[in-house]
N, C-alpha and C. Protein backbone atom coordinates (compact mmCIF):
# COMPACT_ATOMS: atom_id res chain seq x y z
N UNK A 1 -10.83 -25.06 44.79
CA UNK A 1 -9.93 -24.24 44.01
C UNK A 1 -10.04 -22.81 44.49
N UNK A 2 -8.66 -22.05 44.77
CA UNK A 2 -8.67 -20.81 45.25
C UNK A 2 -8.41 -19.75 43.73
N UNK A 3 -9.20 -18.82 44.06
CA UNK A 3 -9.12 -17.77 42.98
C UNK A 3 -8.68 -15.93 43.87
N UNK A 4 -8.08 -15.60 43.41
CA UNK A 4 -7.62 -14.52 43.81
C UNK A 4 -8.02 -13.29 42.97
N UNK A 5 -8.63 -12.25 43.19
CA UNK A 5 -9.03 -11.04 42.91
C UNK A 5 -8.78 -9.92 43.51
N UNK A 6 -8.99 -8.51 42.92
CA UNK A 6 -9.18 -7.72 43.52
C UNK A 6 -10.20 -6.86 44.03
N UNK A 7 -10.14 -6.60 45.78
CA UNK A 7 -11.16 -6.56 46.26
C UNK A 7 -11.27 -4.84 45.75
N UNK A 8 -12.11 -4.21 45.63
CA UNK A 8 -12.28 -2.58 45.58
C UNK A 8 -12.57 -1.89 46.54
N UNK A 9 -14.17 -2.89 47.30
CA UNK A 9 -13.83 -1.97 48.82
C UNK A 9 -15.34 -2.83 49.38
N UNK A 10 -14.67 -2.46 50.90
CA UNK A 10 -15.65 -3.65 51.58
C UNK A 10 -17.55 -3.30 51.61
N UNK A 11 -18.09 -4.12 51.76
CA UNK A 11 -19.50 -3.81 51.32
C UNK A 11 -19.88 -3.09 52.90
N UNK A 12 -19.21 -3.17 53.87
CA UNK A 12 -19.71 -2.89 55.34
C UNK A 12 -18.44 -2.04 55.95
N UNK A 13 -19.33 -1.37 56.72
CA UNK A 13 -18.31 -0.57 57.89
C UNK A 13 -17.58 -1.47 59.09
N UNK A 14 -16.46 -1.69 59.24
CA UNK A 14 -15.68 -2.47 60.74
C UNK A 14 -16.19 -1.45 61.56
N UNK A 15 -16.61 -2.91 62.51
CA UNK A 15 -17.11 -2.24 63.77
C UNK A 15 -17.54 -3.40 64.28
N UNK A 16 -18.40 -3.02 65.07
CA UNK A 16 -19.56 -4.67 66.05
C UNK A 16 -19.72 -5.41 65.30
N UNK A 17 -19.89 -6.64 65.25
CA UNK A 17 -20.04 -7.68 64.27
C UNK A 17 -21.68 -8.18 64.49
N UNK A 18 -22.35 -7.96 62.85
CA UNK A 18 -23.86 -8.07 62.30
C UNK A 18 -23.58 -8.99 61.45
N UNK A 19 -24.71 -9.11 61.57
CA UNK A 19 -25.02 -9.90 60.24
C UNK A 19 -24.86 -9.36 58.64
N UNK A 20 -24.63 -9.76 57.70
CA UNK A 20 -24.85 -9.33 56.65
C UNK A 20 -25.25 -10.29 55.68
N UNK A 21 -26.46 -9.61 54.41
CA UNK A 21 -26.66 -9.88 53.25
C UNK A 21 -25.96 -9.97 51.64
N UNK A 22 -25.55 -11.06 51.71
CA UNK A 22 -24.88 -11.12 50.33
C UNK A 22 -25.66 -10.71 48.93
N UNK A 23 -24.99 -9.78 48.57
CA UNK A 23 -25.39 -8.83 47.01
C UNK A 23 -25.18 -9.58 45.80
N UNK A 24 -25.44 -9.80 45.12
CA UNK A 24 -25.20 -10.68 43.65
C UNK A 24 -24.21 -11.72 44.16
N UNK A 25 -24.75 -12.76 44.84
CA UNK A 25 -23.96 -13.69 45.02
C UNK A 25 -22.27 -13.70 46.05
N UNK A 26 -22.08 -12.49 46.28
CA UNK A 26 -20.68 -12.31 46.54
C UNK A 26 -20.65 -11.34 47.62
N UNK A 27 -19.88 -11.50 49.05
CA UNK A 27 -19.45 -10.69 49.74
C UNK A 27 -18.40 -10.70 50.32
N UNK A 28 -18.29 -8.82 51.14
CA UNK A 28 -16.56 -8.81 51.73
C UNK A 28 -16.99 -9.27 53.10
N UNK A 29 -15.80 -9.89 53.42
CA UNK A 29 -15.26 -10.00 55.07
C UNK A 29 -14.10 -9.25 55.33
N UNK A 30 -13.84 -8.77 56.79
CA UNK A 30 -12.73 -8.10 57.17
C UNK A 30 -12.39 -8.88 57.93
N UNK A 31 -11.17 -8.91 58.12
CA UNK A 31 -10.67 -9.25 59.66
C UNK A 31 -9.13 -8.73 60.13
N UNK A 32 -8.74 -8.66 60.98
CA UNK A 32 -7.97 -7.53 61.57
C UNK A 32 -6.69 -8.41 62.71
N UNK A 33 -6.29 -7.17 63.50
CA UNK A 33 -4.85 -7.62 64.24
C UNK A 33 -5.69 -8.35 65.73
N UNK A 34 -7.26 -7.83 65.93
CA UNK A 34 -7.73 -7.90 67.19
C UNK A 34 -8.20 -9.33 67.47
N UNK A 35 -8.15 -10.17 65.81
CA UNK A 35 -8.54 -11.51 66.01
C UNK A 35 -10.28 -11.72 65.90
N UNK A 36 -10.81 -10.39 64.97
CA UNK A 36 -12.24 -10.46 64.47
C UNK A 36 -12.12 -10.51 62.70
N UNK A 37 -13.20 -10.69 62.56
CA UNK A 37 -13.81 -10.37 61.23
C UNK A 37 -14.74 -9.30 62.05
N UNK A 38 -15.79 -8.87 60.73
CA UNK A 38 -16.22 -7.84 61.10
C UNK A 38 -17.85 -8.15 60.33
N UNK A 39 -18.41 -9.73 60.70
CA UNK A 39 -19.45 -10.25 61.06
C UNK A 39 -19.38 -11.70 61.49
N UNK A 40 -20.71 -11.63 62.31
CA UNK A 40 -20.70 -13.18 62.44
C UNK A 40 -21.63 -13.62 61.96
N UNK A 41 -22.19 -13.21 60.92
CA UNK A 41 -23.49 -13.87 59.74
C UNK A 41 -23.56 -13.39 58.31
N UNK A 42 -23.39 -14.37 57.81
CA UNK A 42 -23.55 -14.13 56.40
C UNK A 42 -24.79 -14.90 55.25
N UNK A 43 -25.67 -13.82 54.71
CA UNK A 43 -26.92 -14.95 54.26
C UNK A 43 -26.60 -14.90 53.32
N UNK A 44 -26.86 -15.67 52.35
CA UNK A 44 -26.74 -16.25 50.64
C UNK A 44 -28.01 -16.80 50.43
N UNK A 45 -28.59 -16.06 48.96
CA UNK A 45 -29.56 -16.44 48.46
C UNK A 45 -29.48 -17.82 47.54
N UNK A 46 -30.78 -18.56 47.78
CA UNK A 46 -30.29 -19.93 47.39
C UNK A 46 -30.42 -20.09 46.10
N UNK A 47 -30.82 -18.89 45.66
CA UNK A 47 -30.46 -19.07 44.30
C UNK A 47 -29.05 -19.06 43.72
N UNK A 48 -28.40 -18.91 43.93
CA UNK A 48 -26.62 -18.43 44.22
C UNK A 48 -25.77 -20.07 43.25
N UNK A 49 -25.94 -20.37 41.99
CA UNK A 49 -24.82 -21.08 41.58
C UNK A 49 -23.62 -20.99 42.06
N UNK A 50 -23.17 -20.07 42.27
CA UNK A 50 -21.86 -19.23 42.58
C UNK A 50 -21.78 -18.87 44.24
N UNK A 51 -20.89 -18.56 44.62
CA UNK A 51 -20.59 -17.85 45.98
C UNK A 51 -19.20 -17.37 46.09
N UNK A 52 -18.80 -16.42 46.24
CA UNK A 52 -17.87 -15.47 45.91
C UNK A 52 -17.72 -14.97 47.51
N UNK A 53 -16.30 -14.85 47.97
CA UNK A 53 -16.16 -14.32 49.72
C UNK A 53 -14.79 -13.36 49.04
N UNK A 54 -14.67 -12.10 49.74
CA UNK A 54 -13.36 -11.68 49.52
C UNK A 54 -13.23 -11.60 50.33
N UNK A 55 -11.85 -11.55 50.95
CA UNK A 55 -11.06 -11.39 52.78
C UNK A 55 -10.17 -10.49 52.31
N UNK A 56 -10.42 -9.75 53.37
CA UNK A 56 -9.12 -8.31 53.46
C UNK A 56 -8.69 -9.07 54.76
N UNK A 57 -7.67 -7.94 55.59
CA UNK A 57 -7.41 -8.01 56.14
C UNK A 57 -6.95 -7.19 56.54
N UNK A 58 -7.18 -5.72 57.49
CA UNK A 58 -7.26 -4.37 57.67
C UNK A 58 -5.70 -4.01 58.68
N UNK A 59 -5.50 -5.09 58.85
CA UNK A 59 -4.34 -5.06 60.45
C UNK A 59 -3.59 -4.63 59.65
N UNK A 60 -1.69 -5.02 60.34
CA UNK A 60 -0.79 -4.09 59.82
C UNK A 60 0.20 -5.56 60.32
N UNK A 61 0.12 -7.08 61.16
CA UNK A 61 0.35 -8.13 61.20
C UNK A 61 0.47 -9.03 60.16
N UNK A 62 2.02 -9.56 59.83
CA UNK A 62 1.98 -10.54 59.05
C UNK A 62 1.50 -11.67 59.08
N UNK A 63 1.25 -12.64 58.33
CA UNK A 63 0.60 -13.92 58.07
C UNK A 63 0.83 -14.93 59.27
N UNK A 64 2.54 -15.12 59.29
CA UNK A 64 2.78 -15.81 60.24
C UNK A 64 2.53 -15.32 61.36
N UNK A 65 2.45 -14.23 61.56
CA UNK A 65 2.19 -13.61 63.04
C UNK A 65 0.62 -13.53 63.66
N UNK A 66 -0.01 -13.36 62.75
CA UNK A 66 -1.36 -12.98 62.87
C UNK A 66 -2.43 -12.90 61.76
N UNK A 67 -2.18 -14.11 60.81
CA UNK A 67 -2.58 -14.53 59.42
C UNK A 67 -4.51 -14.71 59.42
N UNK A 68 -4.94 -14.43 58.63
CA UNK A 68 -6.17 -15.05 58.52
C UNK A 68 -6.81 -15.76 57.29
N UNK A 69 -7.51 -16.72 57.66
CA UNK A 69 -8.23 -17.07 56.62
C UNK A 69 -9.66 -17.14 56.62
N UNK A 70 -10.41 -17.75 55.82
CA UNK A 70 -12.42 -17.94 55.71
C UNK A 70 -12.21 -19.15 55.45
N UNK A 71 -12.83 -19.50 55.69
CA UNK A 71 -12.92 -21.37 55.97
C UNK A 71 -14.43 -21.49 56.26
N UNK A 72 -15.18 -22.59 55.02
CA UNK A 72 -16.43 -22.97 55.19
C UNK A 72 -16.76 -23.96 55.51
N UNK A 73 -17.87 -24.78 56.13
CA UNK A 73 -17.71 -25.98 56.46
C UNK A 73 -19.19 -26.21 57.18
N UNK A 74 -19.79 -27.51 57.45
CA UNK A 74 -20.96 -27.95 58.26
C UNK A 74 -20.65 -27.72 59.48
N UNK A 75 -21.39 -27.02 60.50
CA UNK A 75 -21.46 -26.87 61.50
C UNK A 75 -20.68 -28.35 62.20
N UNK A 76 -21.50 -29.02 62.00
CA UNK A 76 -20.96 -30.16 63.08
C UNK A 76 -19.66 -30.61 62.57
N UNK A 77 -18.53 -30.51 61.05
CA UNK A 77 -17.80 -30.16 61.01
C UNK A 77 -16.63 -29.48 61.67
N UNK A 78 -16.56 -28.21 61.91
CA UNK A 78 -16.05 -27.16 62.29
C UNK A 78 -14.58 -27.53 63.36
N UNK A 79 -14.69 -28.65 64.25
CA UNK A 79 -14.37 -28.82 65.22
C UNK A 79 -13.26 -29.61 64.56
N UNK A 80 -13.56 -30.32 63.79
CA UNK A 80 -12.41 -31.30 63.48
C UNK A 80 -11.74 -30.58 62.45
N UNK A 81 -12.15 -29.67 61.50
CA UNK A 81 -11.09 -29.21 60.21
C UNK A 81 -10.19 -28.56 61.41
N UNK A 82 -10.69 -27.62 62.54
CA UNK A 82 -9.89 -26.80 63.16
C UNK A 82 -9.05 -27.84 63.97
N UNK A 83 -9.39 -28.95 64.38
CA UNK A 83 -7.92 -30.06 65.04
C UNK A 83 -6.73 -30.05 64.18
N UNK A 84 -7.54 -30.48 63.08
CA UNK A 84 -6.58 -30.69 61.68
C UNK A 84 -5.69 -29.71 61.04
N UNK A 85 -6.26 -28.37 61.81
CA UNK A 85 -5.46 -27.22 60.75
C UNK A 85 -3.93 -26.46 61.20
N UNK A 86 -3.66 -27.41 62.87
CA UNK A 86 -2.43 -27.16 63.17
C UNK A 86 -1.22 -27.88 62.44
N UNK A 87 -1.85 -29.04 62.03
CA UNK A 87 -0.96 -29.75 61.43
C UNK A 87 -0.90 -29.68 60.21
N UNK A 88 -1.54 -28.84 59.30
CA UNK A 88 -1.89 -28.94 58.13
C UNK A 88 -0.36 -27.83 57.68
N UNK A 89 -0.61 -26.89 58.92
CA UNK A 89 0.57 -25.67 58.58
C UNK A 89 0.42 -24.71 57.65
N UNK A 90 0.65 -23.57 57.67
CA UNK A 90 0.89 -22.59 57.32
C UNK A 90 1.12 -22.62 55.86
N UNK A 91 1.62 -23.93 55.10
CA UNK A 91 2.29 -23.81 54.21
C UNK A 91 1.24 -24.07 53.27
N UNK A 92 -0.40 -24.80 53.51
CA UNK A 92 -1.24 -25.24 53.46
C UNK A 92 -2.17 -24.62 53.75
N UNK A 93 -1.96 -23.05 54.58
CA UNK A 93 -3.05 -22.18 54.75
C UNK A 93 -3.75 -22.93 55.99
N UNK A 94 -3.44 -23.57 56.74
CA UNK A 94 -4.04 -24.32 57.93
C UNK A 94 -5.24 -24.96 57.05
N UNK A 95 -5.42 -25.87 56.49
CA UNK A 95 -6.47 -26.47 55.82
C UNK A 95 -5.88 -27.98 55.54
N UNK A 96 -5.86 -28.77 56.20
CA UNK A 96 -5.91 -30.43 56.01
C UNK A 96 -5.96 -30.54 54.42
N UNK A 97 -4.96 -31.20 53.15
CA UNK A 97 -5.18 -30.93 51.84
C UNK A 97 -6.11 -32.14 51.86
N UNK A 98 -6.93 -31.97 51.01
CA UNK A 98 -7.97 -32.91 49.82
C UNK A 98 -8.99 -33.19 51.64
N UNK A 99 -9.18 -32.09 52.30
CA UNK A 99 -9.88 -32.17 53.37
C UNK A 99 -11.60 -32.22 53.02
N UNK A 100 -12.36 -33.11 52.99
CA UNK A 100 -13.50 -33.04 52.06
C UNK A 100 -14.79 -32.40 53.01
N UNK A 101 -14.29 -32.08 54.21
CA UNK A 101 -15.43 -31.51 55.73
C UNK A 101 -15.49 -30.44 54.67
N UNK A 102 -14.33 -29.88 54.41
CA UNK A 102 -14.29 -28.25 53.86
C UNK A 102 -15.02 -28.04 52.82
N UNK A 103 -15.84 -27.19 52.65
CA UNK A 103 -16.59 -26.57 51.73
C UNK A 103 -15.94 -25.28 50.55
N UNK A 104 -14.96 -24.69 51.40
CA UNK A 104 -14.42 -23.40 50.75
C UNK A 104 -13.48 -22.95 51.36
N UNK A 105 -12.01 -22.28 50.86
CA UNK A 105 -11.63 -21.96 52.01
C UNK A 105 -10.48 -20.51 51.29
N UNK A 106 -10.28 -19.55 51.78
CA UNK A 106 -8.83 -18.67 51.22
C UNK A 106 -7.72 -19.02 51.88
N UNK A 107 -6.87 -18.51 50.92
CA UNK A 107 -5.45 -18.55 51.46
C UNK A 107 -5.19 -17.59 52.71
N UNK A 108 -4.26 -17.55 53.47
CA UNK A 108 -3.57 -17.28 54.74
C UNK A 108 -3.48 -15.84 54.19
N UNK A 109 -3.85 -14.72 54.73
CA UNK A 109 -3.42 -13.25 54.60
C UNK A 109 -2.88 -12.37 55.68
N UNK A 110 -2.18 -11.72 55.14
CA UNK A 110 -1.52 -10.98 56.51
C UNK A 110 -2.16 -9.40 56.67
N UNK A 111 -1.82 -8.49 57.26
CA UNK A 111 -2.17 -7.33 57.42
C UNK A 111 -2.39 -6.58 55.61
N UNK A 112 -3.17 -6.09 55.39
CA UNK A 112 -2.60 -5.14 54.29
C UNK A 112 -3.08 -5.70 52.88
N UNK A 113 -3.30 -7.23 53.15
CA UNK A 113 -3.84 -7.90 51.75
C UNK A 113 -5.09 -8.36 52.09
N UNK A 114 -5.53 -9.11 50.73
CA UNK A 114 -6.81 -9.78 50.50
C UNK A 114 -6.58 -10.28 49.56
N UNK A 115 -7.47 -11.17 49.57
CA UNK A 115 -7.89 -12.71 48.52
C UNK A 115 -9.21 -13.04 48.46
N UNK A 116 -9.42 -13.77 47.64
CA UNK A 116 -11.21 -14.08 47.28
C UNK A 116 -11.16 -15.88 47.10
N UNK A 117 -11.96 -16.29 47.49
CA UNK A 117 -12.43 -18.05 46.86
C UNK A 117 -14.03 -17.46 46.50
N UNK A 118 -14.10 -18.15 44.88
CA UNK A 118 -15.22 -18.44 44.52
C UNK A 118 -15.59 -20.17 44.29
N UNK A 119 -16.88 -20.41 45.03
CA UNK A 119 -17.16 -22.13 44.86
C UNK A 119 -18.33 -21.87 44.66
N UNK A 120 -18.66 -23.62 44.26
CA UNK A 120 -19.93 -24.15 43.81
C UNK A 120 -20.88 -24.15 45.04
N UNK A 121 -21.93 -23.46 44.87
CA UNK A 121 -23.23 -22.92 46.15
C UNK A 121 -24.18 -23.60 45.84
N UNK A 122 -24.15 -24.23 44.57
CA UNK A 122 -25.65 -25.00 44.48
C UNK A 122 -25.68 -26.13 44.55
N UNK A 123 -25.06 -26.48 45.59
CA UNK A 123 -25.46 -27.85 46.45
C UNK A 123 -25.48 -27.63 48.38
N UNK A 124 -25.72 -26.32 48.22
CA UNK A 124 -25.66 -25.75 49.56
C UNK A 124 -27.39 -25.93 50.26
N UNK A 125 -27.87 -26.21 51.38
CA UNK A 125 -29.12 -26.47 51.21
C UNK A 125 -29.17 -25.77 52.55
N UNK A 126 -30.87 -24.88 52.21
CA UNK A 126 -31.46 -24.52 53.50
C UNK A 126 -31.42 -25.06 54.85
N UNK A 127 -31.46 -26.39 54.83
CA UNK A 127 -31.73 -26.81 55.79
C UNK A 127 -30.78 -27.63 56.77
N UNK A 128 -29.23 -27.03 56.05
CA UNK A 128 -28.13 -27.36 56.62
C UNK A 128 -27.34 -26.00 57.46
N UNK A 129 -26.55 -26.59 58.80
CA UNK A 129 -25.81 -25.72 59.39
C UNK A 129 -24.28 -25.55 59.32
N UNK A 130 -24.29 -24.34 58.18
CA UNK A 130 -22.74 -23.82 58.48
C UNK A 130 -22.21 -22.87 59.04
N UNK A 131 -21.23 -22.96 59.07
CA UNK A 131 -20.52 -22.33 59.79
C UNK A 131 -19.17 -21.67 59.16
N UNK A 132 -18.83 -20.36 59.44
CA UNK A 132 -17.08 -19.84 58.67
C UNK A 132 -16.35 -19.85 59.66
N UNK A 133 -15.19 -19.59 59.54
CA UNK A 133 -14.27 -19.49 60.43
C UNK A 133 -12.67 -19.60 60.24
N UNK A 134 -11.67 -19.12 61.14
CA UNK A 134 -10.57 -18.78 60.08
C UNK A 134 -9.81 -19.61 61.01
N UNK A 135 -9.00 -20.92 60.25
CA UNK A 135 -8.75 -21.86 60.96
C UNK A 135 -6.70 -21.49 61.17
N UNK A 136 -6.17 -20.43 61.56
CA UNK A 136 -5.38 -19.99 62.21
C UNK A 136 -5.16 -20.56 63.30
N UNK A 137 -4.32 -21.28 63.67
CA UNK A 137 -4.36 -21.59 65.06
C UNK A 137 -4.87 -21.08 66.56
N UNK A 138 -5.79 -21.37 66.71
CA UNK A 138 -6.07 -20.46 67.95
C UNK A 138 -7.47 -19.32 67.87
N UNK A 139 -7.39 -19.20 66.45
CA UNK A 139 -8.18 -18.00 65.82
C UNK A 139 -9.98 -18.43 65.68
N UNK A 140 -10.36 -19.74 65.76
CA UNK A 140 -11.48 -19.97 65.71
C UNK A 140 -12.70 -19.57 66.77
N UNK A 141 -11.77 -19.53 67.92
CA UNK A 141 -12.80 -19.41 69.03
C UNK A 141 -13.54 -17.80 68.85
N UNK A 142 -12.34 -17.41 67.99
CA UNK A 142 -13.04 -15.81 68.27
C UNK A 142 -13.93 -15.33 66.55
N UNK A 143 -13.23 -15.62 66.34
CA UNK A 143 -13.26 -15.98 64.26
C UNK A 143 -14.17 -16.57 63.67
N UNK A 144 -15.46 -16.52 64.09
CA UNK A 144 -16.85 -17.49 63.78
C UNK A 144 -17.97 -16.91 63.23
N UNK A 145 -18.37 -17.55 62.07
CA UNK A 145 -19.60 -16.98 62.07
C UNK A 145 -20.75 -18.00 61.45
N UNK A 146 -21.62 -17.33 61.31
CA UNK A 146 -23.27 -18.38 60.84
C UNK A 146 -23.21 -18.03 59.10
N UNK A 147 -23.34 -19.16 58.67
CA UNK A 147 -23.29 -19.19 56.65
C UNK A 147 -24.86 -19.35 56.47
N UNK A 148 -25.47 -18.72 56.38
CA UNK A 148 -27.10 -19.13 56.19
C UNK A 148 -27.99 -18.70 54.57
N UNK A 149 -28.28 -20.14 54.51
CA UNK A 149 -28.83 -20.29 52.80
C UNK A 149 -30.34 -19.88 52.85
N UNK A 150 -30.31 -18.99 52.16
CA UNK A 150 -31.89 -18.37 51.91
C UNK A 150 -32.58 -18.53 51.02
């Protein structure tokens, strides 16, 4: 289930892509016209019932043109939601519906907006590998990052 909020302002500066620490359960991602977010790690404490992502999107590119999304999923996953997400279409946010690989995912944003998904984290386990990524056509190879449960 997607939930939509408003973001107030991102927890990090755009720039090189770091890692970052999630604050009470919840953090921002950016991502832009250049085809980044603006990390490729995100840790979550495992204490975390909750997990909260907001996505901006800083560009000045519409959805269809240059859309992004956050997309969660098991590492060894990853490969197939992104086969699946050309066909899934745009209309669907590139996300295969009742796709069960997927863990979490936002809607499609264009330049100028943002959206949030909050999901269930406490069945998320240390000792599993995820992975984010914004399943845009094309957009994964560059669009990646490490989900790591602490």
């Amino acid at each position: 289930m997607k939930f939509a909020v408003k973001v107030i302002a991102p927890l990090f500066a755009l720039g090189a892509a770091t890692g970052v620490q999630a604050a009470d359960c919840e953090v921002t991602v950016d991502s832009n016209d250049k085809m980044r977010f603006d990390t490729d790690r995100i840790e979550m404490d495992a204490s975390c019932e909750e997990f909260t992502v907001h996505l901006t999107h800083s560009g000045s590119m519409a959805e269809n043109v240059m859309g992004h999304n956050w997309v969660l999923s098991l590492e060894e996953d990853m490969k197939g939601v992104v086969k699946d997400a050309t066909g899934a279409g745009l209309e669907n946010d590139y996300v295969k519906p009742d796709d069960e690989r997927v863990i979490a995912y936002t809607e499609i944003i264009g330049g100028g907006e943002e959206t949030s998904v909050t999901f269930d984290a406490s069945e998320l386990s240390k000792d599993a590998s995820y992975q984010f990524f914004c399943s845009f056509p094309g957009h994964s190879s560059l669009m990646k990052g490490e989900f790591v449960v602490k």
